[in-house]
C-alpha atoms as a PDB file:
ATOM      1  CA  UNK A   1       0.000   0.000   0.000  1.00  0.00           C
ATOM      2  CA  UNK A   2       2.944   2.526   0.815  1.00  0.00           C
ATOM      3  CA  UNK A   3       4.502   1.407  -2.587  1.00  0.00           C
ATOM      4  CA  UNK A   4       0.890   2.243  -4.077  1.00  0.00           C
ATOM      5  CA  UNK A   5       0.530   5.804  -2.409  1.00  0.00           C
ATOM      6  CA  UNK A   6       3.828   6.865  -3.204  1.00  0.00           C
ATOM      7  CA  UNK A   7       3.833   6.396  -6.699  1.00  0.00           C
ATOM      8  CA  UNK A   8       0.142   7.267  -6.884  1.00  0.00           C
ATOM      9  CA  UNK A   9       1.791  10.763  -5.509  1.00  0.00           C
ATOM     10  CA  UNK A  10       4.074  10.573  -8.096  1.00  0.00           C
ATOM     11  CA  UNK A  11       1.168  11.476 -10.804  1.00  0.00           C
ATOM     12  CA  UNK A  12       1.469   8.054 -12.383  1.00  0.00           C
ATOM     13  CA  UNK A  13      -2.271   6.814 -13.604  1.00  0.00           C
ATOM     14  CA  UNK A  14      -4.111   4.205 -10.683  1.00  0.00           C
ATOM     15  CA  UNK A  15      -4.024   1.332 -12.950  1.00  0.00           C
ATOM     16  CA  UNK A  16       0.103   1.911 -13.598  1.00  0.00           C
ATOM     17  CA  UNK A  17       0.546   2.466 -10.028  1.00  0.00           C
ATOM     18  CA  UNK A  18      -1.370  -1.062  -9.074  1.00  0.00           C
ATOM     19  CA  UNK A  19       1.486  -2.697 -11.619  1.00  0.00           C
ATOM     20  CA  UNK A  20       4.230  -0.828 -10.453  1.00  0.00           C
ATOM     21  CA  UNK A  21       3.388  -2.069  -6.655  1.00  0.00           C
ATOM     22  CA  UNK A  22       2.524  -5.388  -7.348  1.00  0.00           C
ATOM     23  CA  UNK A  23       5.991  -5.578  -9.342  1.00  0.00           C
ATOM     24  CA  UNK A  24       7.743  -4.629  -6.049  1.00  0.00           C
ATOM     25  CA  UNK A  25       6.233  -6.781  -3.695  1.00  0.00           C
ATOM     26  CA  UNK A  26       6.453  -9.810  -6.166  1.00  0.00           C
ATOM     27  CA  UNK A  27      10.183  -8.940  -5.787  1.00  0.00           C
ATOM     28  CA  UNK A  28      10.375  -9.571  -2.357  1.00  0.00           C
ATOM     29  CA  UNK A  29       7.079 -12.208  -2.280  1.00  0.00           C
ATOM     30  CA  UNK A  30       6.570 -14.079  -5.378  1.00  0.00           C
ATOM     31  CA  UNK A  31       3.780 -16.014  -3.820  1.00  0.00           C
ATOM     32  CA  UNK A  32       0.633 -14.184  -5.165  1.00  0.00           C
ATOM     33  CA  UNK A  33      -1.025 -14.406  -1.882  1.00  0.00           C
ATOM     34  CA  UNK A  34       0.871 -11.533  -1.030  1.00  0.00           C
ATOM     35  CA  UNK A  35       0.188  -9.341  -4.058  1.00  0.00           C
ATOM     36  CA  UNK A  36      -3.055 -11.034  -6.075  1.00  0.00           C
ATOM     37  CA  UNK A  37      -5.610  -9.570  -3.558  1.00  0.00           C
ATOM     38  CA  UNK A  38      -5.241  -6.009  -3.860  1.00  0.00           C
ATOM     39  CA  UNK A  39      -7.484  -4.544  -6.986  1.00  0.00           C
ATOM     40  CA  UNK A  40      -8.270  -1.253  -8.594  1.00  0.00           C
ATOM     41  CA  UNK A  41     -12.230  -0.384  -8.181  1.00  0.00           C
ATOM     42  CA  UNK A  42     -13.426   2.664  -9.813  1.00  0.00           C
ATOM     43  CA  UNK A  43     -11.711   4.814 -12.983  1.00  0.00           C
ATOM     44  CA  UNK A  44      -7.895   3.852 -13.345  1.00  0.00           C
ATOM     45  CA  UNK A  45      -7.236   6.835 -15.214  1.00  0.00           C
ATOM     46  CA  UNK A  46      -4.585   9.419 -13.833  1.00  0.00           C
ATOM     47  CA  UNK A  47      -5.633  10.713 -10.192  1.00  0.00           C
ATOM     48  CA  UNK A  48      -5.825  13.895  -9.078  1.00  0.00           C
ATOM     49  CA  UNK A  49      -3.543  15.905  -7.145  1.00  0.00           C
ATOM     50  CA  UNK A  50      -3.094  13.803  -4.138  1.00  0.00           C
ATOM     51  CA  UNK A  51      -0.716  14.381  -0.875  1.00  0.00           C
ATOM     52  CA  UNK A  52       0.488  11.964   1.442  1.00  0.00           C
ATOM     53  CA  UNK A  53      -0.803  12.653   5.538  1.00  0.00           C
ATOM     54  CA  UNK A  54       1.938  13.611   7.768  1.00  0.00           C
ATOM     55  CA  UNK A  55       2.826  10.706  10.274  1.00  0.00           C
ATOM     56  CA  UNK A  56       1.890  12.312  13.135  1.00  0.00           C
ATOM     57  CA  UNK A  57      -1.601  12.868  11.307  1.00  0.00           C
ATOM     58  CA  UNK A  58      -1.601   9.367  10.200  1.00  0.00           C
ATOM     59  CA  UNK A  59      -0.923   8.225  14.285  1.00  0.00           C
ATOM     60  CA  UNK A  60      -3.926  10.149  15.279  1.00  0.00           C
ATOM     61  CA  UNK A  61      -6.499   8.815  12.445  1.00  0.00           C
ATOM     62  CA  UNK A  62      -5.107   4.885  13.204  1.00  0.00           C
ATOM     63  CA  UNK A  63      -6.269   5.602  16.752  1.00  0.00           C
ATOM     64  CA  UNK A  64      -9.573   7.073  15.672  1.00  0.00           C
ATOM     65  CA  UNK A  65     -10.020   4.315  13.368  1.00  0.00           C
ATOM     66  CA  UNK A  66      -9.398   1.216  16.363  1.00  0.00           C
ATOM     67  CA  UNK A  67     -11.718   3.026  18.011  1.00  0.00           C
ATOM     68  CA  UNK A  68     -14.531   3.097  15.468  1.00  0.00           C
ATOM     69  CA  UNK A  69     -13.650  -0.924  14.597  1.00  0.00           C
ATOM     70  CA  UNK A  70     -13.970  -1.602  18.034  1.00  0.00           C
ATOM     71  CA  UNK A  71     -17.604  -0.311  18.156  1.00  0.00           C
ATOM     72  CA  UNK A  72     -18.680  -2.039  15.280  1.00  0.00           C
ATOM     73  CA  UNK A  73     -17.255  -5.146  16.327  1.00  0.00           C
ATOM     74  CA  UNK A  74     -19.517  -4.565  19.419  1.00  0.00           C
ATOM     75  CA  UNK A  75     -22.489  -3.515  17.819  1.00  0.00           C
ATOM     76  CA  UNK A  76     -22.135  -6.576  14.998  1.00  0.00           C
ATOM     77  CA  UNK A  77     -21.782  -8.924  18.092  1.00  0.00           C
ATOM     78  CA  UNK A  78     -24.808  -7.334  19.551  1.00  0.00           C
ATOM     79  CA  UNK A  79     -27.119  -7.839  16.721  1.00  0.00           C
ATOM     80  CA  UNK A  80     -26.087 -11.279  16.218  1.00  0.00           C
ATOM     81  CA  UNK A  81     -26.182 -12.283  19.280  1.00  0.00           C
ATOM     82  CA  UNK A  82     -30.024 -10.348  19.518  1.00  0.00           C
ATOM     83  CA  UNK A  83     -31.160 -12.000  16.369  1.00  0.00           C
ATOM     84  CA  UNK A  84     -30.084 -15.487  17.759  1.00  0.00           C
ATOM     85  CA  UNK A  85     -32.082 -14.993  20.836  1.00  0.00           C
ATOM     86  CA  UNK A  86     -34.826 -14.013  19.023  1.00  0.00           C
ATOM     87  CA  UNK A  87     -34.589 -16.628  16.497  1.00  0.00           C
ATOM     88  CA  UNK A  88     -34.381 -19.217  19.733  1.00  0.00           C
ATOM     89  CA  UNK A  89     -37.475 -17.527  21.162  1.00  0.00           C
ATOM     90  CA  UNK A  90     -39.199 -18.199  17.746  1.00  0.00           C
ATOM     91  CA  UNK A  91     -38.469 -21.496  17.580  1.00  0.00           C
ATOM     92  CA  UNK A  92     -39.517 -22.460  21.181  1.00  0.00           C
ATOM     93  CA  UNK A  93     -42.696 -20.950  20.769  1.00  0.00           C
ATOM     94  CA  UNK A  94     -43.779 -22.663  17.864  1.00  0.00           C
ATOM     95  CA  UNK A  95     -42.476 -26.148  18.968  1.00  0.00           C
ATOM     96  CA  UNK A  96     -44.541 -26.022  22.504  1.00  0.00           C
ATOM     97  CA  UNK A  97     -48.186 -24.516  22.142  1.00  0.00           C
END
């Protein structure tokens, strides 16, 4: 992803930048399981201006981002787990009269 970015920053079009960065990790991983998974969605054609965050910006948005996983890993959990109760209840009451 850095390789991406950089080159990306570099005013190279998305889909040459997707080649360029698959090319250097294939030169470190050949396996594809390290490169094949990463795809281009939306228009490949050259990007607009586009800057690279600062790292102590980039600190402060991976902590705000934890933080927002972490509730939605809650509030998945907490709909599953509701739906299976409820789904349980369901099935109960229809089995005994």
């Amino acid at each position: 992803m850095v390789a991406f970015y950089k080159n990306w920053q570099g005013g190279m079009s998305k889909a040459e930048v997707l080649q360029a960065a698959q090319r250097e990790i294939r030169a470190e991983h050949p396996s594809p399981f390290f490169w094949a998974s990463f795809v281009l969605s939306g228009d490949p054609g050259v990007g607009d201006s586009f800057t690279l965050p600062d790292a102590q910006e980039s600190t402060t948005d991976e902590a705000s981002t934890s933080d927002q996983t972490g509730t939605g890993i809650c509030s998945s959990t907490g709909a599953v787990l509701l739906l299976a109760v409820a789904g349980l209840w369901i099935y109960l009451r229809r089995r005994n009269p």
